[in-house]
C-alpha atoms as a PDB file:
ATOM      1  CA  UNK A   1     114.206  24.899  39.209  1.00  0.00           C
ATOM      2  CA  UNK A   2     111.516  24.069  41.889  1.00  0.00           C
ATOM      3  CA  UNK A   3     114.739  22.892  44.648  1.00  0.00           C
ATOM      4  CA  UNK A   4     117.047  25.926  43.444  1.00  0.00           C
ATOM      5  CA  UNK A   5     118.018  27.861  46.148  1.00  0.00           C
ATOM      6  CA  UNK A   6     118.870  31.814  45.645  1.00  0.00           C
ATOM      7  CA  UNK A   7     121.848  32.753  47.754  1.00  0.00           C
ATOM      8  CA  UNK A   8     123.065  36.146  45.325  1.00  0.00           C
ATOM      9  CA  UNK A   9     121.340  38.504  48.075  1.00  0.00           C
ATOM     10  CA  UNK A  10     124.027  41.130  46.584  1.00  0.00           C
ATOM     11  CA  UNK A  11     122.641  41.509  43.884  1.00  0.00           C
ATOM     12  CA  UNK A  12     118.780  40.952  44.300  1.00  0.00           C
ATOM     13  CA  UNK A  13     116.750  39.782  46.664  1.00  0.00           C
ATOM     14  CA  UNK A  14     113.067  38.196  46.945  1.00  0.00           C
ATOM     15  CA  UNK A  15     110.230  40.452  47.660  1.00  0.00           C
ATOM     16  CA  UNK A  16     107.259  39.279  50.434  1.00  0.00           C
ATOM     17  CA  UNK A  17     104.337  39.655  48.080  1.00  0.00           C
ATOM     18  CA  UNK A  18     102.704  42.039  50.368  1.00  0.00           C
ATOM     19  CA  UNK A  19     105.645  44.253  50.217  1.00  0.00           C
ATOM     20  CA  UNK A  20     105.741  43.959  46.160  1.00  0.00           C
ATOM     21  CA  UNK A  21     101.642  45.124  46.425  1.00  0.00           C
ATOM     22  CA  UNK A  22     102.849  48.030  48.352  1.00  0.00           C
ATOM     23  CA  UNK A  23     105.149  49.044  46.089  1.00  0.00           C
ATOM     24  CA  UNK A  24     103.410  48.987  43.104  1.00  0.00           C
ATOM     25  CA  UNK A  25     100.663  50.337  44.559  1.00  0.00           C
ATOM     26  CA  UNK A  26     103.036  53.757  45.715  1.00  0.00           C
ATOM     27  CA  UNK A  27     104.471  53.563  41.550  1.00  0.00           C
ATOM     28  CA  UNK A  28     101.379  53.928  40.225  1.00  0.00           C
ATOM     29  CA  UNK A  29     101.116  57.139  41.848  1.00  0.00           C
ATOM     30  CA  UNK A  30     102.968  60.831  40.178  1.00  0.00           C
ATOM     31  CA  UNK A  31     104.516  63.032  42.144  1.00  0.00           C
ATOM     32  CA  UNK A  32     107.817  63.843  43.773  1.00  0.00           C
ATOM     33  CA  UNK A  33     107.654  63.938  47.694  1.00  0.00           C
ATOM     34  CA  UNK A  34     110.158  67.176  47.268  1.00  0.00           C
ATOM     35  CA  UNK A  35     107.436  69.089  44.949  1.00  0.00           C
ATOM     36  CA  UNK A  36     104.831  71.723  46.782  1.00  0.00           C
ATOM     37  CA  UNK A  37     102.379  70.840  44.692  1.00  0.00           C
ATOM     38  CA  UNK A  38      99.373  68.591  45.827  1.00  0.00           C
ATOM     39  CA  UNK A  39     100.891  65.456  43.653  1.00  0.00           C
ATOM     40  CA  UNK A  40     103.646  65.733  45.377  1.00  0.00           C
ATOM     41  CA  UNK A  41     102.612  66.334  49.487  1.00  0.00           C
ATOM     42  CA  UNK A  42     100.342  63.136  48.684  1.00  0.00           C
ATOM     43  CA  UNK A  43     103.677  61.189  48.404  1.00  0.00           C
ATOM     44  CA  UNK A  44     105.364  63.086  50.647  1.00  0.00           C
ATOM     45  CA  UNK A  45     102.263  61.807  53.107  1.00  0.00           C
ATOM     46  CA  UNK A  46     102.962  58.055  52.006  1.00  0.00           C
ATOM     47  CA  UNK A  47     106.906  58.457  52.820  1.00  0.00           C
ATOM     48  CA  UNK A  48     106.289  59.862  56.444  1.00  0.00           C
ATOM     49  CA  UNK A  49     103.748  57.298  56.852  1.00  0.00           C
ATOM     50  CA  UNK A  50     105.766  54.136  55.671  1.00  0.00           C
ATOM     51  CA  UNK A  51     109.042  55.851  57.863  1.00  0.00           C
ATOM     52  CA  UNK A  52     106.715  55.881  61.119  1.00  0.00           C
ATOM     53  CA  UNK A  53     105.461  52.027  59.996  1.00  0.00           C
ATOM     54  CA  UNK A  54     108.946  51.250  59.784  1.00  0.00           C
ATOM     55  CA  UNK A  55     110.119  52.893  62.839  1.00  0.00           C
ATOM     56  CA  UNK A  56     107.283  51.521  65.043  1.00  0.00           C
ATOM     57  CA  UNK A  57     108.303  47.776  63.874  1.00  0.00           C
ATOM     58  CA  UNK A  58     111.731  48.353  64.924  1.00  0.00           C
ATOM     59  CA  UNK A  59     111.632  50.593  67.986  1.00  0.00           C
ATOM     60  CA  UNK A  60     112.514  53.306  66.247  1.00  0.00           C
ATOM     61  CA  UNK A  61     112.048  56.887  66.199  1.00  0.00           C
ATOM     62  CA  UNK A  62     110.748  57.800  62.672  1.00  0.00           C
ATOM     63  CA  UNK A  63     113.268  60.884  61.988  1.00  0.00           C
ATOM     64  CA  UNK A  64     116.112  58.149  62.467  1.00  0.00           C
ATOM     65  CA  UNK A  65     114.420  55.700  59.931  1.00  0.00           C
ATOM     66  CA  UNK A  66     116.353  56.978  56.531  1.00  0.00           C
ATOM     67  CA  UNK A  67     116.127  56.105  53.097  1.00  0.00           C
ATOM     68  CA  UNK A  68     118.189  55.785  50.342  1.00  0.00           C
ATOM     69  CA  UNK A  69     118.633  54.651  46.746  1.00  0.00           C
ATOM     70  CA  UNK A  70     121.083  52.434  47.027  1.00  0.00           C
ATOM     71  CA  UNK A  71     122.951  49.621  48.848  1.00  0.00           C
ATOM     72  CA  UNK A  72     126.027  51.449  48.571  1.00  0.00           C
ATOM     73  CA  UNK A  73     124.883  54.608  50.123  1.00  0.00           C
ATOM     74  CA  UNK A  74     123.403  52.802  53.008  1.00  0.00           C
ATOM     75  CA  UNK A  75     126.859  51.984  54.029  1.00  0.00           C
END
């Protein structure tokens, strides 16, 4: 499957390995970025952190960089 080409971007799509190190490098970690409690302000941290990466790539202000779940609820 070395020539295949992937063109289902519906349903999944490839991840830059950089982004895929990110990722499961945030997974790894407990805590809800809702909770008080210090588990959860450390993600909290790493949300606000990735929004203003985000925003700054895209000229964006970070409080109108939002995330969701979902394809669907991004429409």
């Amino acid at each position: 499957m070395s020539n295949a080409v992937y063109l289902d971007h519906n349903a999944t799509s490839p991840v830059r390995e950089e982004v895929a190190e990110a990722m499961m490098s945030a997974m790894r970690q407990v805590g809800n970025p809702s909770s008080v409690h210090a588990f959860g302000r450390r993600q909290r941290q790493l949300v606000e952190e990735a929004r203003a990466e985000i925003a700054a790539l895209v000229g964006a202000l970070p409080q109108n960089v939002i995330f969701c779940g979902e394809r669907y609820r991004s429409q």
